[in-house]
Structures are given as C-alpha cells and as structure tokens.
PDB file of N, CA and C in Angstrom:
ATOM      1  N   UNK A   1       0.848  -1.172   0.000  1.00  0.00           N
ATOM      2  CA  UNK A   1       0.000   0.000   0.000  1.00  0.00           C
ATOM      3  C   UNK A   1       0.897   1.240   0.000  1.00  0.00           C
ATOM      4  N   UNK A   2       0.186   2.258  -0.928  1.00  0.00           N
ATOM      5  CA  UNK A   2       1.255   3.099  -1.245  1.00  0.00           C
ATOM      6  C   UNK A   2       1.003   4.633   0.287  1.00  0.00           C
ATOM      7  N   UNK A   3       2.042   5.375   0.798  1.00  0.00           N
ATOM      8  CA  UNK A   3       2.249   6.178   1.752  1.00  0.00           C
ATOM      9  C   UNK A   3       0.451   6.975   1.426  1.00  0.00           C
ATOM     10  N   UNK A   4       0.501   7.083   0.233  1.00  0.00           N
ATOM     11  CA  UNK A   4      -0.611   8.130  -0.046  1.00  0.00           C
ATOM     12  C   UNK A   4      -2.046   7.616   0.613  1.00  0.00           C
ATOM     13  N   UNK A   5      -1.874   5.563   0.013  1.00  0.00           N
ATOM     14  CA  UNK A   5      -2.987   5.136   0.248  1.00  0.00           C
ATOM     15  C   UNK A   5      -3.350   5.087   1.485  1.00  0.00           C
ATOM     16  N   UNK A   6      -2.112   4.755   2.371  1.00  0.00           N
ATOM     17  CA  UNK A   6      -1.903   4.722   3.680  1.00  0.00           C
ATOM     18  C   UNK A   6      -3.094   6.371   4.573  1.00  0.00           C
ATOM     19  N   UNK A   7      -2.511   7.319   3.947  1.00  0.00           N
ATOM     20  CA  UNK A   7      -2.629   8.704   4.388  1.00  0.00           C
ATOM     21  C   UNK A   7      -3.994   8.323   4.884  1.00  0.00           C
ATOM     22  N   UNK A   8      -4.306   8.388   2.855  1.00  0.00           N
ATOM     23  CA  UNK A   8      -6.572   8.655   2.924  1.00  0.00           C
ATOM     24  C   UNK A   8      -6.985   7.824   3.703  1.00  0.00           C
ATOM     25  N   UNK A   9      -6.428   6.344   4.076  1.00  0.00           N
ATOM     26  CA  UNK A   9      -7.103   5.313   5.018  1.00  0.00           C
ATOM     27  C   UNK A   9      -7.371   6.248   6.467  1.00  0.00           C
ATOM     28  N   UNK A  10      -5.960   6.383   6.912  1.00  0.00           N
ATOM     29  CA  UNK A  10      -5.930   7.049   8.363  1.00  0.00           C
ATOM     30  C   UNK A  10      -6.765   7.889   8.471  1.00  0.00           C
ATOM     31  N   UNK A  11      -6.888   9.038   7.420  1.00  0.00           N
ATOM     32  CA  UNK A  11      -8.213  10.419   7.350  1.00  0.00           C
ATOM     33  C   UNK A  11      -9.482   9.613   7.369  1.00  0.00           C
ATOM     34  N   UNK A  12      -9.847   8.607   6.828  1.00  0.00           N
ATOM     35  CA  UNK A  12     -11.025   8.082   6.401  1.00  0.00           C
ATOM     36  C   UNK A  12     -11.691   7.458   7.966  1.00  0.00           C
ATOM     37  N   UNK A  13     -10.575   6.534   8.803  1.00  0.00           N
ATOM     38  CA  UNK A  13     -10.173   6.407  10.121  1.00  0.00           C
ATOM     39  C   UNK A  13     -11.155   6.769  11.362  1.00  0.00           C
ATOM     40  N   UNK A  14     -10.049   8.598  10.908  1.00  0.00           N
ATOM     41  CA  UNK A  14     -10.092   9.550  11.860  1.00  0.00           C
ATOM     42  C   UNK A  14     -11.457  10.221  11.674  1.00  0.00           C
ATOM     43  N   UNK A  15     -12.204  10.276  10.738  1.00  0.00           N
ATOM     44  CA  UNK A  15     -12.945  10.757  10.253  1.00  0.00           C
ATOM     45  C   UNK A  15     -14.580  10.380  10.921  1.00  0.00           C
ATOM     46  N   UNK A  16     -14.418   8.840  10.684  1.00  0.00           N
ATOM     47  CA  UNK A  16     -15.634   8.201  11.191  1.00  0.00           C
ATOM     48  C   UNK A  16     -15.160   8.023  12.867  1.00  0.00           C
ATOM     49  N   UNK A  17     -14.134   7.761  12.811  1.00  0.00           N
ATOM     50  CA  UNK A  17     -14.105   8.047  15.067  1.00  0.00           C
ATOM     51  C   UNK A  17     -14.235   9.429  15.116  1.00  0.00           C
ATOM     52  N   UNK A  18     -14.426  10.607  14.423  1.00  0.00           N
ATOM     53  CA  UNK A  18     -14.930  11.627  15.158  1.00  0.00           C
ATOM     54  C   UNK A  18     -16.282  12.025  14.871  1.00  0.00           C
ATOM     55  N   UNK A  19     -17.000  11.334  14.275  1.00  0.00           N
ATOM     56  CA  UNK A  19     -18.397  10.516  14.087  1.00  0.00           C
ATOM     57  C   UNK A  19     -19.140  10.161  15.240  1.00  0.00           C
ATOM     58  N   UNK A  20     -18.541   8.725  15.006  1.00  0.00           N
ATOM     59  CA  UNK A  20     -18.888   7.966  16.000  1.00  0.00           C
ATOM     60  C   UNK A  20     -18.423   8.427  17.495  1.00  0.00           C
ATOM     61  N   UNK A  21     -18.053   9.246  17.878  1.00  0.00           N
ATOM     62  CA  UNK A  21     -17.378   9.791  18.823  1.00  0.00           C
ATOM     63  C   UNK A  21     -19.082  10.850  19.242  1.00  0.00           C
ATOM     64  N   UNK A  22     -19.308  11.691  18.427  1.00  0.00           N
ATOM     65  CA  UNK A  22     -19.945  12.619  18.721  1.00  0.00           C
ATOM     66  C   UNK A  22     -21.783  11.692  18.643  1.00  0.00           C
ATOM     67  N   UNK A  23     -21.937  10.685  18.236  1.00  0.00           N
ATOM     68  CA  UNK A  23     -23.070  10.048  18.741  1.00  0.00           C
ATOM     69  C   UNK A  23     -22.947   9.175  19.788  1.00  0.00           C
ATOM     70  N   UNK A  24     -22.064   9.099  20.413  1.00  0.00           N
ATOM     71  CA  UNK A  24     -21.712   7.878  21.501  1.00  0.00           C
ATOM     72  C   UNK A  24     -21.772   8.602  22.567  1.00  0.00           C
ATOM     73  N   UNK A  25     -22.365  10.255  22.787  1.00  0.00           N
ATOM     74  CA  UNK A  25     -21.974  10.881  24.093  1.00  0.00           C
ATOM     75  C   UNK A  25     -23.077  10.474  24.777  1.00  0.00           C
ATOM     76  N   UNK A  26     -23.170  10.018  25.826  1.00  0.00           N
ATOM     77  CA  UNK A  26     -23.954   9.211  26.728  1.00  0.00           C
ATOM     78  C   UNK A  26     -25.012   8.106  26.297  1.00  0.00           C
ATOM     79  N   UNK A  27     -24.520   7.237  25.623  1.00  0.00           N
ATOM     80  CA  UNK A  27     -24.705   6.214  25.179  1.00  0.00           C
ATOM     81  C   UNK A  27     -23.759   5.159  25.108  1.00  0.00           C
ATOM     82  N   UNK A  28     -23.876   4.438  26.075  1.00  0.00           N
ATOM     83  CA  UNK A  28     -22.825   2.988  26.420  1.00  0.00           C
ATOM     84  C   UNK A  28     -22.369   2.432  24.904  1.00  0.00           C
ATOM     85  N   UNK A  29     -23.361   1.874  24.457  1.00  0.00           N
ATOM     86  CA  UNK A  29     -23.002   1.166  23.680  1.00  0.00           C
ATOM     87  C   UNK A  29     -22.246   1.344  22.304  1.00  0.00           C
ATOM     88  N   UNK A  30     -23.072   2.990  22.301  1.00  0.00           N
ATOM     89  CA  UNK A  30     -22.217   3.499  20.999  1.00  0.00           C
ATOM     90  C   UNK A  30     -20.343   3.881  21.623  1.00  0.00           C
ATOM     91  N   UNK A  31     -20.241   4.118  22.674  1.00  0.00           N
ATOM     92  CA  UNK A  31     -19.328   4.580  23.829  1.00  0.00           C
ATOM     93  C   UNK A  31     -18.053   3.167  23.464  1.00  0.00           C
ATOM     94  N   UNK A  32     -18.423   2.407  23.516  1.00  0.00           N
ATOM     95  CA  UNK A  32     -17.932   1.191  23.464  1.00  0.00           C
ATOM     96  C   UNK A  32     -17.622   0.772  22.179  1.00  0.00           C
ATOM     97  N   UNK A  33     -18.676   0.966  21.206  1.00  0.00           N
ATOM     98  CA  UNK A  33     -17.949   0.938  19.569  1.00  0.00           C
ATOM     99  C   UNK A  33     -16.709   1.916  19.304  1.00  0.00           C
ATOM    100  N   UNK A  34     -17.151   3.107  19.957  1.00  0.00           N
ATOM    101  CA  UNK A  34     -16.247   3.982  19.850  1.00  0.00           C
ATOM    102  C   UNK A  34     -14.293   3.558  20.399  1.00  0.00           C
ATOM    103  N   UNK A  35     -14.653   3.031  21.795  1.00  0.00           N
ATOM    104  CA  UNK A  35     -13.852   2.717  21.998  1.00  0.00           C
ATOM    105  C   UNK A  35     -12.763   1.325  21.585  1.00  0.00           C
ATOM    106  N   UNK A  36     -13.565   0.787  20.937  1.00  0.00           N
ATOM    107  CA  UNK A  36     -13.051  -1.062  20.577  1.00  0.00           C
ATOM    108  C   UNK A  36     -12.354  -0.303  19.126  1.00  0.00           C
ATOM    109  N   UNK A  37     -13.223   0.640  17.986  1.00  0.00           N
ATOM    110  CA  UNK A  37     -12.752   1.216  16.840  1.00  0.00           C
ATOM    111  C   UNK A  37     -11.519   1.950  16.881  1.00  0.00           C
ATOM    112  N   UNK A  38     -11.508   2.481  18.077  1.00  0.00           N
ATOM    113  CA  UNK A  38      -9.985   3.489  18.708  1.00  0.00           C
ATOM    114  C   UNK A  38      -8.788   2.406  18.526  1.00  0.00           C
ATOM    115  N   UNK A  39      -9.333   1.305  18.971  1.00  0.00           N
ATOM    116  CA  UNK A  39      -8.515   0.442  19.267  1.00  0.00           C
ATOM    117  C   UNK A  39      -7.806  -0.600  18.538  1.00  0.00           C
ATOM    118  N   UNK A  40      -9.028  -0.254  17.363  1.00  0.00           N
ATOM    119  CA  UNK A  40      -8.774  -1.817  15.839  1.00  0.00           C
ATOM    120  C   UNK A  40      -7.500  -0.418  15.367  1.00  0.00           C
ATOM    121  N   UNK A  41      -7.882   0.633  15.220  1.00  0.00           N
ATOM    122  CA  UNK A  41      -7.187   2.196  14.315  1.00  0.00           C
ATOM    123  C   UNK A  41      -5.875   1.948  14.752  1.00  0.00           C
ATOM    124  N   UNK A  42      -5.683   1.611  16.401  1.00  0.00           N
ATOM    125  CA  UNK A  42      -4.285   2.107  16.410  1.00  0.00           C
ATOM    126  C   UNK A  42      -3.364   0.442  16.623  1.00  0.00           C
ATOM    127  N   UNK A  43      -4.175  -0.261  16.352  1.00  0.00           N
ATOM    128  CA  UNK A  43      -3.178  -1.554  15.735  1.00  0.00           C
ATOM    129  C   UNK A  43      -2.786  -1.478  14.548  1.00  0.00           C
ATOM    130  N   UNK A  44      -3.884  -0.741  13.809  1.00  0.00           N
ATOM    131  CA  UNK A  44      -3.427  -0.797  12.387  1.00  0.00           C
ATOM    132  C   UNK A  44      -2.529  -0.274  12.155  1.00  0.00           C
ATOM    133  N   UNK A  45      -2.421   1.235  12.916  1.00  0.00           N
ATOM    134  CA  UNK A  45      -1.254   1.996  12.937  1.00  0.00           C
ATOM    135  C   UNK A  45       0.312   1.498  13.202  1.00  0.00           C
ATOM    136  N   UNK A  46       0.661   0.759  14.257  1.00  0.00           N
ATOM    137  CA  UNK A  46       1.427   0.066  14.373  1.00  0.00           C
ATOM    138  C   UNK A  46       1.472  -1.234  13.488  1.00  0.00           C
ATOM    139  N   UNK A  47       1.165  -1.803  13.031  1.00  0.00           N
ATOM    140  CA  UNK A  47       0.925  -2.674  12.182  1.00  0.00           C
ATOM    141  C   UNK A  47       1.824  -1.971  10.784  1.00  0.00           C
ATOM    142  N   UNK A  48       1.430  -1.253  10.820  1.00  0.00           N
ATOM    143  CA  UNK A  48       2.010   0.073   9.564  1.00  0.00           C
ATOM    144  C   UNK A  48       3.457   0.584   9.745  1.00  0.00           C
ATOM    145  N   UNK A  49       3.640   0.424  11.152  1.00  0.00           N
ATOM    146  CA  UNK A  49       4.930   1.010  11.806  1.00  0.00           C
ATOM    147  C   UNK A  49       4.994   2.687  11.963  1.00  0.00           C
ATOM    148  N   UNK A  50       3.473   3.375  12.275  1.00  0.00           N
ATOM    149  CA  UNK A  50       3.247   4.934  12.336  1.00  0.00           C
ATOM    150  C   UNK A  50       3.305   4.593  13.809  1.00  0.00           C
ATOM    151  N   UNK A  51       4.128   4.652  14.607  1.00  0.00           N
ATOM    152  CA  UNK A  51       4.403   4.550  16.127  1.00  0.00           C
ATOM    153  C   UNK A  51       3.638   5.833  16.574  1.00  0.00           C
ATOM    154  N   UNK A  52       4.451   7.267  15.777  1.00  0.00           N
ATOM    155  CA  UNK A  52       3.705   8.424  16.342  1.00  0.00           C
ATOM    156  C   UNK A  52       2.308   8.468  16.409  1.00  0.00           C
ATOM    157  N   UNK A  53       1.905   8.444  15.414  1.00  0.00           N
ATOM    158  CA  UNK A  53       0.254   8.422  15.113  1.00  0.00           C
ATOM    159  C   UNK A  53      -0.232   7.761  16.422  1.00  0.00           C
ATOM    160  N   UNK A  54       0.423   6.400  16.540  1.00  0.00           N
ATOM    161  CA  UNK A  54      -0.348   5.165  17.014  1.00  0.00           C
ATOM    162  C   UNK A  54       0.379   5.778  18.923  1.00  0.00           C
ATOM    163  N   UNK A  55       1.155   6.476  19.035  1.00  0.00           N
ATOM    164  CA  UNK A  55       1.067   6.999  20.360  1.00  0.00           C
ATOM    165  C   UNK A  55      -0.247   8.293  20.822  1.00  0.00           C
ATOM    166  N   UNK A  56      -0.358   9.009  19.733  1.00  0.00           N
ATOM    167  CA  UNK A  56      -1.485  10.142  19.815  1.00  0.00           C
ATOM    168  C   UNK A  56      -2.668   9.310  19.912  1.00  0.00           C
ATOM    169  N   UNK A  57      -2.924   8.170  19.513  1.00  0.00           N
ATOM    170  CA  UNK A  57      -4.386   7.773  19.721  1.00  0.00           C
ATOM    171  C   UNK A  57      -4.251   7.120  20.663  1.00  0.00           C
ATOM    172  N   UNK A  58      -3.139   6.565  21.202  1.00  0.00           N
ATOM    173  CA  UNK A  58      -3.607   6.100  22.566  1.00  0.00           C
ATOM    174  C   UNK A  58      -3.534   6.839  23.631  1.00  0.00           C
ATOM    175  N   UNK A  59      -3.212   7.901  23.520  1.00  0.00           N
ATOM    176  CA  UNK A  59      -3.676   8.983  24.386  1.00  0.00           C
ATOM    177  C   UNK A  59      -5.293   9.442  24.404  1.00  0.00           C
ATOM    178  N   UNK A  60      -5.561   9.102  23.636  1.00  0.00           N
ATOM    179  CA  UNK A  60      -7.445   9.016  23.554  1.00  0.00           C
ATOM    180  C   UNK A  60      -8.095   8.094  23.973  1.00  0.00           C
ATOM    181  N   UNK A  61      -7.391   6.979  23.628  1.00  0.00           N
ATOM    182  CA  UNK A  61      -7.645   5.608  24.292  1.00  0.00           C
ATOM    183  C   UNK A  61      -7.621   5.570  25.852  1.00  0.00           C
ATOM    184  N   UNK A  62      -6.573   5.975  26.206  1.00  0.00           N
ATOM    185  CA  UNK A  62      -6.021   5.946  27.844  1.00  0.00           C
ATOM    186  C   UNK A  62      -7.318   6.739  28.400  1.00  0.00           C
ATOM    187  N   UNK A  63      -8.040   7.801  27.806  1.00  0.00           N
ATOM    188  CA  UNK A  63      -9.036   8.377  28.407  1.00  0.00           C
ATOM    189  C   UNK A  63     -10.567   8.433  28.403  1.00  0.00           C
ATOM    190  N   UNK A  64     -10.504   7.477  27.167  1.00  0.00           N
ATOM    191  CA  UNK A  64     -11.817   6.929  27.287  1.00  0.00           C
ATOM    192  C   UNK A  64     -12.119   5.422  27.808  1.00  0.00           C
ATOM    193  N   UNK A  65     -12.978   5.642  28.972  1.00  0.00           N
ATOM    194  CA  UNK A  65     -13.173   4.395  29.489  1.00  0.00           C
ATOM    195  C   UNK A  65     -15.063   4.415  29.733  1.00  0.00           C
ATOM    196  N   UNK A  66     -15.744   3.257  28.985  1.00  0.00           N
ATOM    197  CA  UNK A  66     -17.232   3.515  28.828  1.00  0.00           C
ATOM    198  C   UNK A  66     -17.958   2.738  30.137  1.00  0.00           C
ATOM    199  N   UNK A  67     -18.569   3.434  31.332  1.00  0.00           N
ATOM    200  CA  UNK A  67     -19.399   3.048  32.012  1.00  0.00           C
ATOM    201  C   UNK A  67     -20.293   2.532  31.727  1.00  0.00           C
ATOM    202  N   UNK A  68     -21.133   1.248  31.954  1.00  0.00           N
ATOM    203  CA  UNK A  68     -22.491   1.278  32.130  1.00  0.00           C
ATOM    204  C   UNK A  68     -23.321   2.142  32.881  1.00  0.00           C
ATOM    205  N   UNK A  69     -24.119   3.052  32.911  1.00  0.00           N
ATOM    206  CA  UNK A  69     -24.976   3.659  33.805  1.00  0.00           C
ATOM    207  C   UNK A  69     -24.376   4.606  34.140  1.00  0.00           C
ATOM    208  N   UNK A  70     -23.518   5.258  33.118  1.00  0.00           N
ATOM    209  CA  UNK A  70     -23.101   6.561  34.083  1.00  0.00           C
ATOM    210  C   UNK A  70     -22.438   7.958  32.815  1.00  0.00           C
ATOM    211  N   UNK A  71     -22.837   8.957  32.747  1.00  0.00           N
ATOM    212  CA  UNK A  71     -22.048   9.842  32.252  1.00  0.00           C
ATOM    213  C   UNK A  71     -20.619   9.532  32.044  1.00  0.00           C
ATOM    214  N   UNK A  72     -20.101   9.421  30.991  1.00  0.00           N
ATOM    215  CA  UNK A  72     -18.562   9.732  30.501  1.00  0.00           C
ATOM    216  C   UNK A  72     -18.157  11.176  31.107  1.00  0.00           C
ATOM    217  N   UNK A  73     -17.624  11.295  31.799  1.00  0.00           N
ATOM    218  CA  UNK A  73     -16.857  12.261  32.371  1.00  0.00           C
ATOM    219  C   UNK A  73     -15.644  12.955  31.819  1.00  0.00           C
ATOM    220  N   UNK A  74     -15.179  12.362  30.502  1.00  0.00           N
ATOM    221  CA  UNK A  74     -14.241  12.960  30.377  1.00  0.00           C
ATOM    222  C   UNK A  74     -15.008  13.207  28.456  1.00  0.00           C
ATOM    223  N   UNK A  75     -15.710  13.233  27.916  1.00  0.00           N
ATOM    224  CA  UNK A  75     -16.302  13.597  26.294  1.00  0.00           C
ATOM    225  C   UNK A  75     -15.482  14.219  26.014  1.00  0.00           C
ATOM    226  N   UNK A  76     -15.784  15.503  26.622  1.00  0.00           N
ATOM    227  CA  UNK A  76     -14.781  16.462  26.063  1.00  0.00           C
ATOM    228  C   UNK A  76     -13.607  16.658  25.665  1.00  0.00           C
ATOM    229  N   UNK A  77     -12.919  16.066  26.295  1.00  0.00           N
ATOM    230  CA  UNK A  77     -11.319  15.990  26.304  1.00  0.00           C
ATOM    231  C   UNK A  77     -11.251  15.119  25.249  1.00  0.00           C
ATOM    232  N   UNK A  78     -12.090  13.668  25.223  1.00  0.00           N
ATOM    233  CA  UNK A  78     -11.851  12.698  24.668  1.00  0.00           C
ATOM    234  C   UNK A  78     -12.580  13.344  22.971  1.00  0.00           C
ATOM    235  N   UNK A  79     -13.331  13.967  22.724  1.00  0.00           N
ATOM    236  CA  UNK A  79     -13.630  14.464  21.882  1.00  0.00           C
ATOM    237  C   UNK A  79     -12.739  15.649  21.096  1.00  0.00           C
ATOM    238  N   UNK A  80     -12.070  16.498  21.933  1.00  0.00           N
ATOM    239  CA  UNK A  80     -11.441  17.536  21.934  1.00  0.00           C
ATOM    240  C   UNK A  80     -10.290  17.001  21.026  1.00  0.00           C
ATOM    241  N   UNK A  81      -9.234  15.889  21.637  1.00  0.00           N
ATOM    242  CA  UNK A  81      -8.585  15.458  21.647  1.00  0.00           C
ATOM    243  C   UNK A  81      -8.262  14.468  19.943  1.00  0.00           C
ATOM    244  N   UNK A  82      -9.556  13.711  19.656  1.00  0.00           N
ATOM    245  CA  UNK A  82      -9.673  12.903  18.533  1.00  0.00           C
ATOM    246  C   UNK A  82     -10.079  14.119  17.132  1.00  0.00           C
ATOM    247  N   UNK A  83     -10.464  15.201  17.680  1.00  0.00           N
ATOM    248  CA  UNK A  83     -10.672  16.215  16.745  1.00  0.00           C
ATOM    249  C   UNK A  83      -9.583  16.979  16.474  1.00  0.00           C
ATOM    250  N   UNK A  84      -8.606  16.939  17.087  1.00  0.00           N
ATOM    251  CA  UNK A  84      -7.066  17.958  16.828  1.00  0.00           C
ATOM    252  C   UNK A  84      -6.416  16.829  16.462  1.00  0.00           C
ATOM    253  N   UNK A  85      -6.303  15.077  16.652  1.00  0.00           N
ATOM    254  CA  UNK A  85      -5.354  14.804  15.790  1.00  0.00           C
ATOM    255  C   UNK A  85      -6.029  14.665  14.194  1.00  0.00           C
ATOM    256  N   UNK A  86      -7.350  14.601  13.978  1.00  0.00           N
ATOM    257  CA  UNK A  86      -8.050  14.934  12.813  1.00  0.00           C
ATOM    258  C   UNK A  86      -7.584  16.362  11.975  1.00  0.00           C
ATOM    259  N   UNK A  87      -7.587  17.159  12.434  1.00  0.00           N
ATOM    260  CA  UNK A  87      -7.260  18.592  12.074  1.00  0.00           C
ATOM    261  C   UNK A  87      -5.206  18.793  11.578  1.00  0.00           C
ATOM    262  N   UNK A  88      -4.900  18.228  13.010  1.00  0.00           N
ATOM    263  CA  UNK A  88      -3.526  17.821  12.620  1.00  0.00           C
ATOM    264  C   UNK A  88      -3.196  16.802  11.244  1.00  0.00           C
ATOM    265  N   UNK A  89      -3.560  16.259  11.477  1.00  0.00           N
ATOM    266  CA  UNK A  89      -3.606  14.778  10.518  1.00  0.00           C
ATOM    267  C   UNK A  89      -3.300  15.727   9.002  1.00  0.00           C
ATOM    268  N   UNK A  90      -4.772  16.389   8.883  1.00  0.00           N
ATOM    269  CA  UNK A  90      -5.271  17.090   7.363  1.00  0.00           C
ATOM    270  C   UNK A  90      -4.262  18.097   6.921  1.00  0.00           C
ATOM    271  N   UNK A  91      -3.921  18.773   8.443  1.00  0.00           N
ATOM    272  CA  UNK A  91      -2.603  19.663   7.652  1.00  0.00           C
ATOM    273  C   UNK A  91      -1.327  19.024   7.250  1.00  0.00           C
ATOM    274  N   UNK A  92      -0.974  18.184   7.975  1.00  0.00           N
ATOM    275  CA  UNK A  92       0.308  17.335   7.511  1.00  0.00           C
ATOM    276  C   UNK A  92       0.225  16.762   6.297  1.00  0.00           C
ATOM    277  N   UNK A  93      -1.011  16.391   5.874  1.00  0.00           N
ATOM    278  CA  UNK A  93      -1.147  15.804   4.404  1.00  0.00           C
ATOM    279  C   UNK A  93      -0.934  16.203   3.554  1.00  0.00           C
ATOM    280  N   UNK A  94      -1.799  17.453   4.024  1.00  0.00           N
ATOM    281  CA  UNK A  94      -1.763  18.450   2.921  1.00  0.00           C
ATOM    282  C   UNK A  94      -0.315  19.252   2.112  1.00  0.00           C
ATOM    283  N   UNK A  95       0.851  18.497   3.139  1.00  0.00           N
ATOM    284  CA  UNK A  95       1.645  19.366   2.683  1.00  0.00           C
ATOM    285  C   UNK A  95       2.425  18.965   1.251  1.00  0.00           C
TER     286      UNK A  95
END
C-alpha cells in the first residue's frame, strides 16, 4: 500500500471516530464501539509502523473508558482530543 494510500485510510479512520465519537456521548453502547474502533485504528497503525500516530491515539484511548450507567466524564477531552489529531492529521497531508 502506497504512503498516499496509507494517508486517505488514516483520514477516512479519523474521520468516522470523530463521528462515531460525537453520537456515543452518553450512550454505552455506541461509547464502546467507539472505543473497541480506537482500538482496531491504532493496531493498524502500528501494524504500519506509524508509532507516532499510534502513540497520539492512545492517548485518547487511555481516556476513554465507557461506564455502564453513568455519564462519561471525560467527552470532552476525549472528543477535543480525537478532533485535533483529525485537524492535525489534514494539515500534515496536505503538505
């Protein structure tokens, strides 16, 4: 797979976890797709050998953890967070 193809995958990625991110806010289950998808993304990443990448998302990872029965306490951050390496991501491409 060529660097380029590589790129659009990761955007394509990042794209639907900040999706699925923003319908999962107090909803377990979507909370939990969200989080298992964080998780398929940054194997792939390593899998790829993008260590960096695949350290920035587990910094999203490390902070989302989905309760049953209870407000996510941290959305924001965890939202905040998957949306700047999205934003980041697009400018680096772009270059």
């Amino acid at each position: 797979m060529t660097e380029k193809n590589l790129q659009h995958e990761f955007l394509k990625d990042l794209e639907e976890l900040c999706e699925l991110h923003d319908r999962a806010t107090c909803d377990y289950e979507k909370c939990r797709k969200f989080n298992g998808r964080l998780a398929e993304v940054i194997e792939k990443l390593e899998d790829f050998g993008n260590y960096k990448a695949a350290d920035r998302m587990m910094d999203v990872l490390i902070n989302c953890s989905p309760k049953a029965g209870s407000n996510c306490e941290k959305t924001s951050l965890v939202g905040e967070k998957i949306k700047g390496i999205t934003k980041r991501a697009h400018e680096e491409f772009e270059k």
